[in-house]
C-alpha atoms as a PDB file:
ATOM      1  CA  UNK A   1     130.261  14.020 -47.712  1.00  0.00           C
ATOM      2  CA  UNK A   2     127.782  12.497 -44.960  1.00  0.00           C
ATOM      3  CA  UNK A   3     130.972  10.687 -43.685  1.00  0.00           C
ATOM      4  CA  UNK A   4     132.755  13.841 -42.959  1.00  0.00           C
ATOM      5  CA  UNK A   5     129.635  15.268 -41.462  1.00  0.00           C
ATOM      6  CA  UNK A   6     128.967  12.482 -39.490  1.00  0.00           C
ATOM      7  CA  UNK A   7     132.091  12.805 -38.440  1.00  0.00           C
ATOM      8  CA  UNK A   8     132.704  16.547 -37.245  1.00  0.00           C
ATOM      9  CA  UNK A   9     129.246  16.185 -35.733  1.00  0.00           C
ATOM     10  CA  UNK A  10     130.474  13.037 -33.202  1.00  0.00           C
ATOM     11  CA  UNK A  11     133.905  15.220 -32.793  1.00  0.00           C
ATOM     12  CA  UNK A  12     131.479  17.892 -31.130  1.00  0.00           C
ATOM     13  CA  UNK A  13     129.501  15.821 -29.126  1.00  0.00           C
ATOM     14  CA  UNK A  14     132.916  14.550 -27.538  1.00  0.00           C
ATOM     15  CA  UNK A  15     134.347  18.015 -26.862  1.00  0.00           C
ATOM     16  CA  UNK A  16     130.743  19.269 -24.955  1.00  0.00           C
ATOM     17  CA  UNK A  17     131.189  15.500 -23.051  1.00  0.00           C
ATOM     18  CA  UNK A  18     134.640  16.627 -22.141  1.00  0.00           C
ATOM     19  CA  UNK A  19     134.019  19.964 -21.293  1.00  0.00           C
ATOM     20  CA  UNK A  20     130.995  18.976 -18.972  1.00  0.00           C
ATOM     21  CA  UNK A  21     133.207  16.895 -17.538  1.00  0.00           C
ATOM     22  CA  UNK A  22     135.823  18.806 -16.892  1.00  0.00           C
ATOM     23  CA  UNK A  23     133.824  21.530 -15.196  1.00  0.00           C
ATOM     24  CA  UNK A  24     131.793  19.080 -13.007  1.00  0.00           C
ATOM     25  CA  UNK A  25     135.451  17.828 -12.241  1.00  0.00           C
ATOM     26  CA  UNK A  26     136.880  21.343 -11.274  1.00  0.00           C
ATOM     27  CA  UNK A  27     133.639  21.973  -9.242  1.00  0.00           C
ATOM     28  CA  UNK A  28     134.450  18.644  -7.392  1.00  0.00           C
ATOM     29  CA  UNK A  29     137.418  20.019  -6.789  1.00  0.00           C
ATOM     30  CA  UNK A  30     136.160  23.298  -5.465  1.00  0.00           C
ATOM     31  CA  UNK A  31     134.711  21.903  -3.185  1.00  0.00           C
ATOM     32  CA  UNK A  32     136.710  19.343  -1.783  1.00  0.00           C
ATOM     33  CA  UNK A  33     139.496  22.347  -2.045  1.00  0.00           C
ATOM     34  CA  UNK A  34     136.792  24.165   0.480  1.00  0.00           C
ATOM     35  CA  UNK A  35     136.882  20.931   2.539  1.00  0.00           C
ATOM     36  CA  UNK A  36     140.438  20.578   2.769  1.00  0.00           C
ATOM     37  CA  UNK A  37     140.609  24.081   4.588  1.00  0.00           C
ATOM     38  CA  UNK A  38     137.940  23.720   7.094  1.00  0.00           C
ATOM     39  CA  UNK A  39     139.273  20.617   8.637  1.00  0.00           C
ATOM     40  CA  UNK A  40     142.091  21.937  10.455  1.00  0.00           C
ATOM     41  CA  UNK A  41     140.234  24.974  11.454  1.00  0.00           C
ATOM     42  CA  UNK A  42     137.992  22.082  13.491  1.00  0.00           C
ATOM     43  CA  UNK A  43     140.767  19.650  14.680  1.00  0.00           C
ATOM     44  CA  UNK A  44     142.296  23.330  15.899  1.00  0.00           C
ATOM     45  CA  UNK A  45     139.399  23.783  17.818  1.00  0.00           C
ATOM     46  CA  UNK A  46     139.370  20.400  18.880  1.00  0.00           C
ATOM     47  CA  UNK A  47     142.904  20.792  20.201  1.00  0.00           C
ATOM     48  CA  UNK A  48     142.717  23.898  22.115  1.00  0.00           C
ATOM     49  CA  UNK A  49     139.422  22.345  23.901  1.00  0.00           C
ATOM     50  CA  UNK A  50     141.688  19.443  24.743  1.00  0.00           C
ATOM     51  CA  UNK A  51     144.728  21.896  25.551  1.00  0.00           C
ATOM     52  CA  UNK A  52     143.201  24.699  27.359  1.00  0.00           C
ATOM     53  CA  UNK A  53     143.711  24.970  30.753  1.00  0.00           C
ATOM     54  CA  UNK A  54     141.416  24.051  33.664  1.00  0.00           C
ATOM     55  CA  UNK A  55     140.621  25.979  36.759  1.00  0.00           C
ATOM     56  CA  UNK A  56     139.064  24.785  40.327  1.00  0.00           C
ATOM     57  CA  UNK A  57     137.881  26.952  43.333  1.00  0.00           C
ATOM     58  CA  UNK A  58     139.935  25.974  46.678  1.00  0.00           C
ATOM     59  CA  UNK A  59     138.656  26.796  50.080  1.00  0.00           C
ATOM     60  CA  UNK A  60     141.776  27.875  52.486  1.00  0.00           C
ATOM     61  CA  UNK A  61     139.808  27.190  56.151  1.00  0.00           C
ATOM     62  CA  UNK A  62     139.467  29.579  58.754  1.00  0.00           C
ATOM     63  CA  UNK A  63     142.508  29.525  61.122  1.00  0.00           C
ATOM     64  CA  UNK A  64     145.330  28.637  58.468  1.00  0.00           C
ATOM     65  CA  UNK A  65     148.755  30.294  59.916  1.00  0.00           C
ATOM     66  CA  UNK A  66     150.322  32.632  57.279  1.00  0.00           C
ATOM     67  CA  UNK A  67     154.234  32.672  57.787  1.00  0.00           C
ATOM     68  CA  UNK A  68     155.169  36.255  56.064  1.00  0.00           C
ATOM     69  CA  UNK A  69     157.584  38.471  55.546  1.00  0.00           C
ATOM     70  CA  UNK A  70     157.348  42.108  55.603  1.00  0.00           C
ATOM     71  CA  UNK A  71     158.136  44.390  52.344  1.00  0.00           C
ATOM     72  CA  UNK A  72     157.612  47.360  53.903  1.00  0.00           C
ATOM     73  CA  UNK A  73     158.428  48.852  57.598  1.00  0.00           C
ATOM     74  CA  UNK A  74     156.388  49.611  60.230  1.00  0.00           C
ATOM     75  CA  UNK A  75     157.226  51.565  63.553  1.00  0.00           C
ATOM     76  CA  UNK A  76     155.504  53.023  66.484  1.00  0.00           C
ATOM     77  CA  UNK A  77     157.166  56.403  65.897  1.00  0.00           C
ATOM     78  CA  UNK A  78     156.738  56.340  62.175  1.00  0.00           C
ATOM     79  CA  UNK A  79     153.352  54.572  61.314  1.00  0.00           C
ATOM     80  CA  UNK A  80     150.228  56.077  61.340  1.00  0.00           C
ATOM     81  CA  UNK A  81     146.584  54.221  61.424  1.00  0.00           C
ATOM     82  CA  UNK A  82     145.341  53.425  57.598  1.00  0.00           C
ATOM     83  CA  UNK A  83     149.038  53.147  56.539  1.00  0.00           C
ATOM     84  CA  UNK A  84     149.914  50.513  54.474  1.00  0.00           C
ATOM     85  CA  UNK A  85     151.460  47.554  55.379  1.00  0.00           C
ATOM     86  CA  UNK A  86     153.093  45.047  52.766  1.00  0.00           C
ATOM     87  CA  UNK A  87     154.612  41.333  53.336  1.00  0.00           C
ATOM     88  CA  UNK A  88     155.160  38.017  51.128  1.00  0.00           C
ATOM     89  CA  UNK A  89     154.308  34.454  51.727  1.00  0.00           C
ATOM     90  CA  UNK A  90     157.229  32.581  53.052  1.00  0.00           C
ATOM     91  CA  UNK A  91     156.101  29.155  53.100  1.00  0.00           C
ATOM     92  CA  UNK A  92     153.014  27.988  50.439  1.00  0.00           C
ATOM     93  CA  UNK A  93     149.609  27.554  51.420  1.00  0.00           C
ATOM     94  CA  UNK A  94     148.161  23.546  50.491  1.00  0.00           C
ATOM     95  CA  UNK A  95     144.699  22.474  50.496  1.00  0.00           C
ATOM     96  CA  UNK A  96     144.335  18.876  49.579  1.00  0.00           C
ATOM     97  CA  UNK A  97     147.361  18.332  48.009  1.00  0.00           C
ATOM     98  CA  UNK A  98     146.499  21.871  45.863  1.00  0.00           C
ATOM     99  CA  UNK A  99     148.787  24.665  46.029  1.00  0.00           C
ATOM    100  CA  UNK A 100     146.169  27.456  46.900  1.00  0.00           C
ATOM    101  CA  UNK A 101     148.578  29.879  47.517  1.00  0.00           C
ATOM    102  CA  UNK A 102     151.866  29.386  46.452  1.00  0.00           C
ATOM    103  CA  UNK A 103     155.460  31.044  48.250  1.00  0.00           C
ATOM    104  CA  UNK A 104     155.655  34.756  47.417  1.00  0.00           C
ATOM    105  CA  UNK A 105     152.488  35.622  47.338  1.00  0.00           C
ATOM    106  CA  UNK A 106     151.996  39.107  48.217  1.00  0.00           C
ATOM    107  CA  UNK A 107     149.440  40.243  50.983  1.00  0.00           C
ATOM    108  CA  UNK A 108     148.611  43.563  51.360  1.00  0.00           C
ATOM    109  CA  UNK A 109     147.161  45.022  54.717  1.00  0.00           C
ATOM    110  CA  UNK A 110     147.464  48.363  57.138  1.00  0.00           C
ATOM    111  CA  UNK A 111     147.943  49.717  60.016  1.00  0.00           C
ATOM    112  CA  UNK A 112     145.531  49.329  62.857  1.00  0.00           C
ATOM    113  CA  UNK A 113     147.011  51.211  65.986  1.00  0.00           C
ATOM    114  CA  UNK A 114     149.802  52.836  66.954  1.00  0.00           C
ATOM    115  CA  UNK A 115     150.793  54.208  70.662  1.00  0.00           C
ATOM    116  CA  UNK A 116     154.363  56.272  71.250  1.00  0.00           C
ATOM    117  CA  UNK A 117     156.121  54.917  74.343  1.00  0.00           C
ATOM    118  CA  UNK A 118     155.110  57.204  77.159  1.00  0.00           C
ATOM    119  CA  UNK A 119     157.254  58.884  80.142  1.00  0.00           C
ATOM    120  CA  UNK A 120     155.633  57.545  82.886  1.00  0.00           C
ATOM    121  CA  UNK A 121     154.158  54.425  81.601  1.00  0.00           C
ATOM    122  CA  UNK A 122     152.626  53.088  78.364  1.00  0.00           C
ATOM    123  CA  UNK A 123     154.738  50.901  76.481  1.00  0.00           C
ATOM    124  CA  UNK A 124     155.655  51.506  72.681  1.00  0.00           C
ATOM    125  CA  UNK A 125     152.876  49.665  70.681  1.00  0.00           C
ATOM    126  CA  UNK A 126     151.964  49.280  66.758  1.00  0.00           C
ATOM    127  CA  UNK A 127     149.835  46.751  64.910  1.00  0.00           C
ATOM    128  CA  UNK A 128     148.267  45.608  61.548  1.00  0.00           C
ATOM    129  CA  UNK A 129     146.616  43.256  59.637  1.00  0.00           C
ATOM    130  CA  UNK A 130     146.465  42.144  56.318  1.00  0.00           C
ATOM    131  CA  UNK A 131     142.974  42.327  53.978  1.00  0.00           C
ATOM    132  CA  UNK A 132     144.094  41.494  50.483  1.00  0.00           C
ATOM    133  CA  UNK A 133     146.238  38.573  49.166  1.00  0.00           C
ATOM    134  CA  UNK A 134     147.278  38.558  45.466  1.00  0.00           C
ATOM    135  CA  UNK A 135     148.252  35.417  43.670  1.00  0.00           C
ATOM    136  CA  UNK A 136     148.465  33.499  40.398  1.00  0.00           C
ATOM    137  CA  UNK A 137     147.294  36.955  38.471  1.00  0.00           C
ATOM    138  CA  UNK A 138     144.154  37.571  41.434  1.00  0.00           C
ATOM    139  CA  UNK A 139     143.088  39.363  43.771  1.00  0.00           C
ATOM    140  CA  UNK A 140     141.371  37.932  47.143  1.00  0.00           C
ATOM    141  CA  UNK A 141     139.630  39.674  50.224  1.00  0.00           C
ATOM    142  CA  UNK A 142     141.114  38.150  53.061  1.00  0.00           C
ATOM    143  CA  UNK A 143     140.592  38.584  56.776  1.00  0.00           C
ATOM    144  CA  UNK A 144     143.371  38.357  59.137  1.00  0.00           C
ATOM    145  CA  UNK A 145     143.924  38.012  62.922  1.00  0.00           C
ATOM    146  CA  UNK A 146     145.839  41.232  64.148  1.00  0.00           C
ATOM    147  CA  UNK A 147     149.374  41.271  64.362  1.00  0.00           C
ATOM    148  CA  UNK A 148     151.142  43.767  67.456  1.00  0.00           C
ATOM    149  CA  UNK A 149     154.628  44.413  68.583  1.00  0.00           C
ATOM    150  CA  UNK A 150     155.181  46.415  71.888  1.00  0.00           C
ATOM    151  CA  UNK A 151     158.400  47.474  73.348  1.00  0.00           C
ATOM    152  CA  UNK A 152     160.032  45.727  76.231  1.00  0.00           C
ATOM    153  CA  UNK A 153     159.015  47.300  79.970  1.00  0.00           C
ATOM    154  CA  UNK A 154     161.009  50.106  81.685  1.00  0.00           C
ATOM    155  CA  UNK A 155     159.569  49.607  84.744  1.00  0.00           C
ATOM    156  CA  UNK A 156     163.164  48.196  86.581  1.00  0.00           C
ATOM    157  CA  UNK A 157     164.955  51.173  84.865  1.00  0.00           C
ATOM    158  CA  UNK A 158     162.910  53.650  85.570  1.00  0.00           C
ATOM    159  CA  UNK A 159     162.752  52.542  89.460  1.00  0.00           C
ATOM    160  CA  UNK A 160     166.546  52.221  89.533  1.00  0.00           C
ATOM    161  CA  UNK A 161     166.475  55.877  88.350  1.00  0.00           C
ATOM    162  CA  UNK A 162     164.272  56.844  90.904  1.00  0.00           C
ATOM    163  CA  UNK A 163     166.758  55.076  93.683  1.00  0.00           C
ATOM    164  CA  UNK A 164     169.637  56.091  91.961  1.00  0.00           C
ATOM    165  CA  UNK A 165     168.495  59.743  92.422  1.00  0.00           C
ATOM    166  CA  UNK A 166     167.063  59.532  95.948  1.00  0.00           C
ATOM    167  CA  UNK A 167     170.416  57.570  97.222  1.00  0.00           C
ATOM    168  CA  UNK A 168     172.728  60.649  95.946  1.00  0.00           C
ATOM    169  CA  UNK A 169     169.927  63.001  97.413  1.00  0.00           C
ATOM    170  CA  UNK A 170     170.111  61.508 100.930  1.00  0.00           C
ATOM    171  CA  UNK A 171     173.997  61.296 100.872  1.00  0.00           C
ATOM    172  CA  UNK A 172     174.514  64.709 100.269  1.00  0.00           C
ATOM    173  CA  UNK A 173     171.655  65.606 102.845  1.00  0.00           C
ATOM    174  CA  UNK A 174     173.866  63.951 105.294  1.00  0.00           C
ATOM    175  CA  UNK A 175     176.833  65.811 104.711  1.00  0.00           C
ATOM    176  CA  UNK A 176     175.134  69.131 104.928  1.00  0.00           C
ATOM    177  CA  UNK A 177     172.678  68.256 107.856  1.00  0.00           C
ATOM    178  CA  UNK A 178     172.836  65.032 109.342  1.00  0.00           C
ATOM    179  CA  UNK A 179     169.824  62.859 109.590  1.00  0.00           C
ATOM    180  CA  UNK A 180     167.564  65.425 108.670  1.00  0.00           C
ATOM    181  CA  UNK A 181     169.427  66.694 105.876  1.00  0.00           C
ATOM    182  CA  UNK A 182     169.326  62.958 104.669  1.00  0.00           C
ATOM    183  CA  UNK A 183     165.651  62.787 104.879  1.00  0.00           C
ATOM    184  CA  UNK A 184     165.339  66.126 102.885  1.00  0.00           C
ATOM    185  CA  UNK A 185     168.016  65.100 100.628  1.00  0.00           C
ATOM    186  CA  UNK A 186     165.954  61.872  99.947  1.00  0.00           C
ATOM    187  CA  UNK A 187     163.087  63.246  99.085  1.00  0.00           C
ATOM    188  CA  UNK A 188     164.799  65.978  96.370  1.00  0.00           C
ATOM    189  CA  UNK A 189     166.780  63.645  95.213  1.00  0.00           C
ATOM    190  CA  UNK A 190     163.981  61.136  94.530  1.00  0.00           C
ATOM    191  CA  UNK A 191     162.071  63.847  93.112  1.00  0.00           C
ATOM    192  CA  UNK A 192     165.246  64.669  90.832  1.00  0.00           C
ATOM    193  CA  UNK A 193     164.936  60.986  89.395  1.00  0.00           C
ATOM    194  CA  UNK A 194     161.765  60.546  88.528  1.00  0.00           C
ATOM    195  CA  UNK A 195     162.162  63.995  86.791  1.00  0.00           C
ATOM    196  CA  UNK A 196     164.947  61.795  84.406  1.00  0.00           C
ATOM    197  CA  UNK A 197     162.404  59.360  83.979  1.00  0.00           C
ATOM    198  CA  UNK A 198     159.339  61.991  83.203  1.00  0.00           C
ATOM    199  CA  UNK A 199     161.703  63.714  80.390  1.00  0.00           C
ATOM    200  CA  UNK A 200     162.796  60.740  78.759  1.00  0.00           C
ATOM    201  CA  UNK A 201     160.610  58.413  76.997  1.00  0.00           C
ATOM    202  CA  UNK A 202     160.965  54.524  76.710  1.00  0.00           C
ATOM    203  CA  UNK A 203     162.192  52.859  73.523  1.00  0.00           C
ATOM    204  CA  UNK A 204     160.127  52.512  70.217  1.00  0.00           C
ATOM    205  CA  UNK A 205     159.300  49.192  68.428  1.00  0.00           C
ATOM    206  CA  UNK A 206     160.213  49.046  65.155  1.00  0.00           C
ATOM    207  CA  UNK A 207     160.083  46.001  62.436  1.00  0.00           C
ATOM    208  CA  UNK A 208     161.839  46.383  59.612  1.00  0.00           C
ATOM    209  CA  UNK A 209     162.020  44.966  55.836  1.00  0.00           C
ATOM    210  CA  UNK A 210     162.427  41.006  56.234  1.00  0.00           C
ATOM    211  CA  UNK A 211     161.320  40.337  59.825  1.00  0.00           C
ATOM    212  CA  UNK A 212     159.484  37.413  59.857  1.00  0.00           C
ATOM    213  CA  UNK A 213     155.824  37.520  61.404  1.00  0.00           C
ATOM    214  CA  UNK A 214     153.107  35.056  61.716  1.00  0.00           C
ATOM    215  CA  UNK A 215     149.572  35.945  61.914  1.00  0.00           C
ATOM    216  CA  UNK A 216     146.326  33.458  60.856  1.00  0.00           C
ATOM    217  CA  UNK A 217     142.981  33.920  58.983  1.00  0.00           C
ATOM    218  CA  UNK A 218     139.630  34.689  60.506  1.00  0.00           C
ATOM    219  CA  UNK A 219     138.012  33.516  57.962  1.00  0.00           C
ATOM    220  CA  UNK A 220     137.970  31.093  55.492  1.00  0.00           C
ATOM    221  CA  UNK A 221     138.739  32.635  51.177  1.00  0.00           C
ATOM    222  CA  UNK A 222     138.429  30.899  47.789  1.00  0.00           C
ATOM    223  CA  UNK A 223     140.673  30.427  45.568  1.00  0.00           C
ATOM    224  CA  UNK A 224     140.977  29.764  41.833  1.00  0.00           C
ATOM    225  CA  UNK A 225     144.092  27.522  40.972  1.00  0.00           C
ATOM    226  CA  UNK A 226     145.268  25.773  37.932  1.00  0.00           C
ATOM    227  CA  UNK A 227     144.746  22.292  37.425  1.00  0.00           C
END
């Protein structure tokens, strides 16, 4: 009878070893579970610091030419002062072997003066500038050397007008009164030009979508690019 007590009592002891056991082996396993799941959390943060990308600041100097291209037109008889004036980057912009601003880069600028072509004189006349460039997702203030267009002179056609008008003038003098009626006729008929020249004006400048202009900045602008 001892022997089968003896017995059932060491079968216990074994079971409470084994069960100890087992739960210190399932809380090992817990934790290294736990383990198991941060780690790639922190080599995925490792990664993306590695990955991520990286940004410097580039100074485009003072004087760099801009080749653009106007988006939008502009006209001396259809622009008005604050208007806005759009163009792209034709060719890119390099600092230092950097791309700083890269082609098609859209600048953004208005209208600075404007002057219809006059009768008598004053030639057709509009200008800009540009103040904003946007590239790579940002915006930069720029500042821009003006950029004018003024219509070709008149002068030549306006004084062969003039002539044109005092030659018919003195021939038809001449037929009604000799040499005085030539001197008369002269003076009417020169009078008669100019009045074609005082009722007509000269021509307009215009520049329309995809003329190429040129213009340079006045001062120098930072940039962020990409690495």
């Amino acid at each position: 009878m001892k022997k089968w007590v003896y017995l059932v009592a060491l079968t216990v002891g074994v079971a409470a070893c084994g069960g100890t056991t087992a739960a210190e082996n399932s809380s090992t396993g817990d934790a290294a579970g736990t383990t198991g799941a941060a780690a790639p959390t922190v080599a995925e943060r490792v990664k993306a610091a590695v990955t991520s990308p990286k940004f410097a600041d580039v100074t485009i100097p003072s004087g760099t030419a801009l080749r653009l291209e106007l988006t939008s037109d502009v006209g001396s008889d259809t622009s008005s002062v604050e208007q806005r004036v759009t163009a792209s980057l034709r060719d890119p912009i390099t600092v230092d072997g950097r791309v700083a601003l890269p082609a098609g880069s859209e600048m953004m600028g208005v209208v600075t003066d404007v002057e219809r072509s006059g009768r008598v004189k004053g030639r057709a006349r509009v200008a800009y500038r540009f103040n904003t460039v946007h590239a790579n997702g940002e915006s930069y203030d720029i500042t821009t050397a003006s950029i004018a267009h003024e219509a070709a002179a008149t002068k030549g056609k306006d004084a062969e007008k003039i002539g044109i008008g005092a030659g018919a003038g003195a021939a038809l003098g001449a037929l009604l009164g000799g040499k005085s009626g030539a001197a008369k006729g002269a003076a009417v008929g020169g009078a008669g030009g100019t009045g074609v020249v005082l009722a007509t004006r000269g021509k307009e400048v215009h520049m329309a979508p995809g003329s190429a202009v040129t213009t340079r900045l006045t001062a120098p602008v930072t940039v962020r690019v990409r690495l």
